[in-house]
N, C-alpha and C. Protein backbone atom coordinates (compact mmCIF):
# COMPACT_ATOMS: atom_id res chain seq x y z
N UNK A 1 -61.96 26.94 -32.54
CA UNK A 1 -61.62 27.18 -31.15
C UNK A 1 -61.96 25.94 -30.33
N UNK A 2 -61.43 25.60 -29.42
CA UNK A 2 -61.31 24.42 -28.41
C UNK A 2 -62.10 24.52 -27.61
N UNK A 3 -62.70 23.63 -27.18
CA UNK A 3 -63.88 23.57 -25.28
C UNK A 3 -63.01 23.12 -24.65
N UNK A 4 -63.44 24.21 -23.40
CA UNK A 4 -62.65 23.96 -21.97
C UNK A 4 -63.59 23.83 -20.92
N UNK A 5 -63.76 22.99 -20.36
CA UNK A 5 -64.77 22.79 -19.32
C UNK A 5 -64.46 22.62 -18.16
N UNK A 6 -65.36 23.69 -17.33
CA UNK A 6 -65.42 23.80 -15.80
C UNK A 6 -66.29 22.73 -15.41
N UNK A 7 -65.77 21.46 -14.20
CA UNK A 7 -67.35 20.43 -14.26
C UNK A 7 -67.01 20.08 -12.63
N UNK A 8 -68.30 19.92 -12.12
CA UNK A 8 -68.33 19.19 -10.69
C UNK A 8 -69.18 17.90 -10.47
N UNK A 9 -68.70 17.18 -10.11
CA UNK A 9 -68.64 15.76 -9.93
C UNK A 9 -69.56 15.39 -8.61
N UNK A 10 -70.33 15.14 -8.49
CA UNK A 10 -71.12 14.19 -7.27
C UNK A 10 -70.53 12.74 -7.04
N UNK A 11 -70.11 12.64 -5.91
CA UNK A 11 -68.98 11.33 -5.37
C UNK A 11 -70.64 10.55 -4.82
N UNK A 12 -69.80 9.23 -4.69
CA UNK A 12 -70.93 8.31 -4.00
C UNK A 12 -71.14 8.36 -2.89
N UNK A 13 -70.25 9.30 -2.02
CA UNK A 13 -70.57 10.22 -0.84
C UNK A 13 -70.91 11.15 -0.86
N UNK A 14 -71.73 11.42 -1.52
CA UNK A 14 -72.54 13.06 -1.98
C UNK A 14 -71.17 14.39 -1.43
N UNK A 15 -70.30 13.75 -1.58
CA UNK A 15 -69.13 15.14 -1.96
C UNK A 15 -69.16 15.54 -3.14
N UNK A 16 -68.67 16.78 -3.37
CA UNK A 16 -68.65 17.08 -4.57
C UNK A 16 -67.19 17.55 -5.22
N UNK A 17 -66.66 17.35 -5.94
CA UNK A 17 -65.04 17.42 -6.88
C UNK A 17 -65.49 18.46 -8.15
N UNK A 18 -64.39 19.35 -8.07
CA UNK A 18 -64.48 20.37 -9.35
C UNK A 18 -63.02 19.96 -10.02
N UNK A 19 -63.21 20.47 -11.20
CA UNK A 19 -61.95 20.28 -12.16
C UNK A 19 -61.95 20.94 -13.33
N UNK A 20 -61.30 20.79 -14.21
CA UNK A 20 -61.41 21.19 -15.71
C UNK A 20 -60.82 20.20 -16.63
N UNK A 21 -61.32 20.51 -17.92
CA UNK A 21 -60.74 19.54 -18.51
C UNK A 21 -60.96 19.87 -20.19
N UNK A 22 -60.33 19.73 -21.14
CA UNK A 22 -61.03 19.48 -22.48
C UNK A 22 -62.03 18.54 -23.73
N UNK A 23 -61.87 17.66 -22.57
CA UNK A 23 -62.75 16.37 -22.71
C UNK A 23 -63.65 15.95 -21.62
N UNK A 24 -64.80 16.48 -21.81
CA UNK A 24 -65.59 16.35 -20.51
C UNK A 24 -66.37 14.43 -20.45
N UNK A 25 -66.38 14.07 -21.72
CA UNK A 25 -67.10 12.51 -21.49
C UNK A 25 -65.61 11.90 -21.20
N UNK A 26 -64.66 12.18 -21.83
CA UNK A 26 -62.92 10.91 -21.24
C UNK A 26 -63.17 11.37 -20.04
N UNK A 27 -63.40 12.41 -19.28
CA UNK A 27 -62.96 12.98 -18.06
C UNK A 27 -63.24 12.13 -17.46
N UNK A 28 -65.05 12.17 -17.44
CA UNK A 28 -65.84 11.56 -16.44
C UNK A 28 -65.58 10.36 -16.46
N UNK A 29 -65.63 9.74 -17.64
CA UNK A 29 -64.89 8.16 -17.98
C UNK A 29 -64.04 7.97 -17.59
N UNK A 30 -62.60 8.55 -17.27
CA UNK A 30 -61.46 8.15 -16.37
C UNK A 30 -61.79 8.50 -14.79
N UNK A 31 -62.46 9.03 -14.30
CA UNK A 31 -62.80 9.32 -13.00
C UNK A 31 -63.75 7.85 -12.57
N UNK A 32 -64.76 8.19 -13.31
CA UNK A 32 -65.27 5.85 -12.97
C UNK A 32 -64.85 5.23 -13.40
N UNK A 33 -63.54 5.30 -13.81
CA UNK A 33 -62.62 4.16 -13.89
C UNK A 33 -61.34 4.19 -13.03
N UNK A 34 -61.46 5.14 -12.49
CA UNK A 34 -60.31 5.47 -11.11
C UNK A 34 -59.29 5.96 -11.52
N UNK A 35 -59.35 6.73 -12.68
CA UNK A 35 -57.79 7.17 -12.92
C UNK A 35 -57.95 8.80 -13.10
N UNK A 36 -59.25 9.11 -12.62
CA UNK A 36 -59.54 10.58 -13.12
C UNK A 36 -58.39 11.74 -11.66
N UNK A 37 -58.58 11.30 -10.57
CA UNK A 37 -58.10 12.26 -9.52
C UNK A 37 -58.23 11.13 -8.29
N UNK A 38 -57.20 11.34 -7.35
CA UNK A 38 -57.08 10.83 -6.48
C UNK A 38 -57.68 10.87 -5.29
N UNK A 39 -58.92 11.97 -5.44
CA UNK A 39 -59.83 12.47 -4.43
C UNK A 39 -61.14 11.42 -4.79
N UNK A 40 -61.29 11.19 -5.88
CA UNK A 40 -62.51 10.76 -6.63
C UNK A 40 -62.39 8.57 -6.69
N UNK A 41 -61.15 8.65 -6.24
CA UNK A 41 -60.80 7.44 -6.96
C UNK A 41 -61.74 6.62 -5.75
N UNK A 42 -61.45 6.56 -4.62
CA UNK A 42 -62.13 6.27 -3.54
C UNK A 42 -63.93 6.50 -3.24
N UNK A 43 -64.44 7.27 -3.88
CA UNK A 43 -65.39 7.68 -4.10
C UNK A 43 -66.54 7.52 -5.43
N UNK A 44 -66.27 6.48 -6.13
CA UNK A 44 -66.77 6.29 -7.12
C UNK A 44 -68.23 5.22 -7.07
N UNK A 45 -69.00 5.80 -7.91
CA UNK A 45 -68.86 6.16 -8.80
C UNK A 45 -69.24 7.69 -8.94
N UNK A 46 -68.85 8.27 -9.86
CA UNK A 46 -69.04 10.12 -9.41
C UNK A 46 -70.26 10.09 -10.94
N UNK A 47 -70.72 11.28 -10.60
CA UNK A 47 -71.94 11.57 -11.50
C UNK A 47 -72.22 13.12 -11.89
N UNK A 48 -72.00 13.55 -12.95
CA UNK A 48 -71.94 15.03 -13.37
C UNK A 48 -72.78 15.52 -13.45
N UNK A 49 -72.35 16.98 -12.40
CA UNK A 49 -73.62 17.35 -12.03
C UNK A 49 -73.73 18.70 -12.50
N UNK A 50 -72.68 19.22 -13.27
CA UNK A 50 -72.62 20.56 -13.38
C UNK A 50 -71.14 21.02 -14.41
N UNK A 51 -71.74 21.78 -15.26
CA UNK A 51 -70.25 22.51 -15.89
C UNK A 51 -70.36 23.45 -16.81
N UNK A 52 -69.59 24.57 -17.41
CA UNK A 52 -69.59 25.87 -17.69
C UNK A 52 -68.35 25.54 -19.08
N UNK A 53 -68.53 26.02 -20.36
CA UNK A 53 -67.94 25.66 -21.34
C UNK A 53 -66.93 26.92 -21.69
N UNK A 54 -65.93 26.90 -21.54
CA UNK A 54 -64.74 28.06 -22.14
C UNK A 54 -63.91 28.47 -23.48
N UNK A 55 -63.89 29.08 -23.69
CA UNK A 55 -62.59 29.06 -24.66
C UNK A 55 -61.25 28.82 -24.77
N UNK A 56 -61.02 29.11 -23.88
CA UNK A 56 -59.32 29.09 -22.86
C UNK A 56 -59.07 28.27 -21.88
N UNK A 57 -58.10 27.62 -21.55
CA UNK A 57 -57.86 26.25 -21.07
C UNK A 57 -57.53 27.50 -19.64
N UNK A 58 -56.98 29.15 -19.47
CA UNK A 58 -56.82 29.67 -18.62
C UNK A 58 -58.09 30.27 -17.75
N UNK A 59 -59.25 30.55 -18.56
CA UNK A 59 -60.43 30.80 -18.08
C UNK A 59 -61.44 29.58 -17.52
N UNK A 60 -61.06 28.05 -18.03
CA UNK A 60 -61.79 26.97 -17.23
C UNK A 60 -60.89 26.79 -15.54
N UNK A 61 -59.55 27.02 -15.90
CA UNK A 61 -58.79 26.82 -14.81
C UNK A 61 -59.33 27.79 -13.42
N UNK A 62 -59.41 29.67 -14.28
CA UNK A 62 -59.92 30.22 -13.48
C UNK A 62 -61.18 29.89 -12.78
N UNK A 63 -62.19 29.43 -13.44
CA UNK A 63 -63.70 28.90 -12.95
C UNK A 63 -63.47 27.81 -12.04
N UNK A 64 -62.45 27.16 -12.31
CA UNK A 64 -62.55 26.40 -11.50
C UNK A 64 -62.25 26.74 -10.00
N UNK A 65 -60.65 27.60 -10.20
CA UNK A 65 -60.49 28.10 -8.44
C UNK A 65 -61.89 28.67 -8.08
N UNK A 66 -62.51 29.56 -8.26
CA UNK A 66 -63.29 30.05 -8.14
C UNK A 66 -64.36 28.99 -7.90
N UNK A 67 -65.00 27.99 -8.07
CA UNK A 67 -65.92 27.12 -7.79
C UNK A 67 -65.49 26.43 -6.46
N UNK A 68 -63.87 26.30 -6.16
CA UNK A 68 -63.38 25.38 -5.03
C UNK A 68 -63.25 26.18 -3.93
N UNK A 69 -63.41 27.81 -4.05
CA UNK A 69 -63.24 28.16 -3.09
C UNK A 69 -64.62 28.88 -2.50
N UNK A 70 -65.64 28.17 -3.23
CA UNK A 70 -67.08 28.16 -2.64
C UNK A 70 -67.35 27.36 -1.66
N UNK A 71 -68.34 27.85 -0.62
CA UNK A 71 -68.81 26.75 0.21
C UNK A 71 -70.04 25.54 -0.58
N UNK A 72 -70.14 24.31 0.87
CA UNK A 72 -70.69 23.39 -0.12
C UNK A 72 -72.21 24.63 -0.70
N UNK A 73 -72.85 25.11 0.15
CA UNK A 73 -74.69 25.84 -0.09
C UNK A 73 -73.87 26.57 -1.30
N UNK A 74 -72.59 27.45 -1.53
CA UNK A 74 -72.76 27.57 -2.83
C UNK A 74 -72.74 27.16 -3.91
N UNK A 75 -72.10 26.29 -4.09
CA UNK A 75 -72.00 25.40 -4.91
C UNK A 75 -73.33 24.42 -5.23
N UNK A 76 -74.15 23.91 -4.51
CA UNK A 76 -75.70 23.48 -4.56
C UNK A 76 -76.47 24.67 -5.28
N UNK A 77 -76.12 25.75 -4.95
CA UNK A 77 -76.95 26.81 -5.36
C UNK A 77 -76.82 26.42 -7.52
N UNK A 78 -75.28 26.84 -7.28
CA UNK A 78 -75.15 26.50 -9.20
C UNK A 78 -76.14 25.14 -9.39
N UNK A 79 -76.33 24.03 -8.83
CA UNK A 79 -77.02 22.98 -9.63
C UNK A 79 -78.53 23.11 -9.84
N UNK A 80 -78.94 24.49 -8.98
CA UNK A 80 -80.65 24.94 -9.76
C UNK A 80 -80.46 25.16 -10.90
């Protein structure tokens, strides 16, 4: 079975970026290298701060809406 990962990103503006992906080290590696998302590209270097491992490329996707449509205090809350 495959890993699907839910992950959020700390920008060098202490924003934070959610995504998914199946490769969580290429991910982060194309994101500090500017090719990860166009939100992030400007914001680099980003630093992983958080992520949730799936089975289903449809259940990381789901985690993810679900993480973006948190406020920022919830989302801080997941990094205890």
């Amino acid at each position: 079975m495959s890993k699907n990962y839910t992950y959020m990103v700390e920008c060098s503006d202490h924003t934070y970026y959610t995504g998914w992906t199946n490769d969580l080290e290429k991910r982060i590696r194309a994101h500090n290298a500017g090719r990860g998302a166009k939100y992030t590209k400007p914001r680099r270097p980003v630093r992983l701060v958080y992520f949730e491992v799936f089975g289903t490329k449809e259940e990381a996707m789901r985690r993810e809406w679900e993480i973006k449509q948190m406020s920022r205090r919830e989302k801080e809350r997941l990094l205890v």
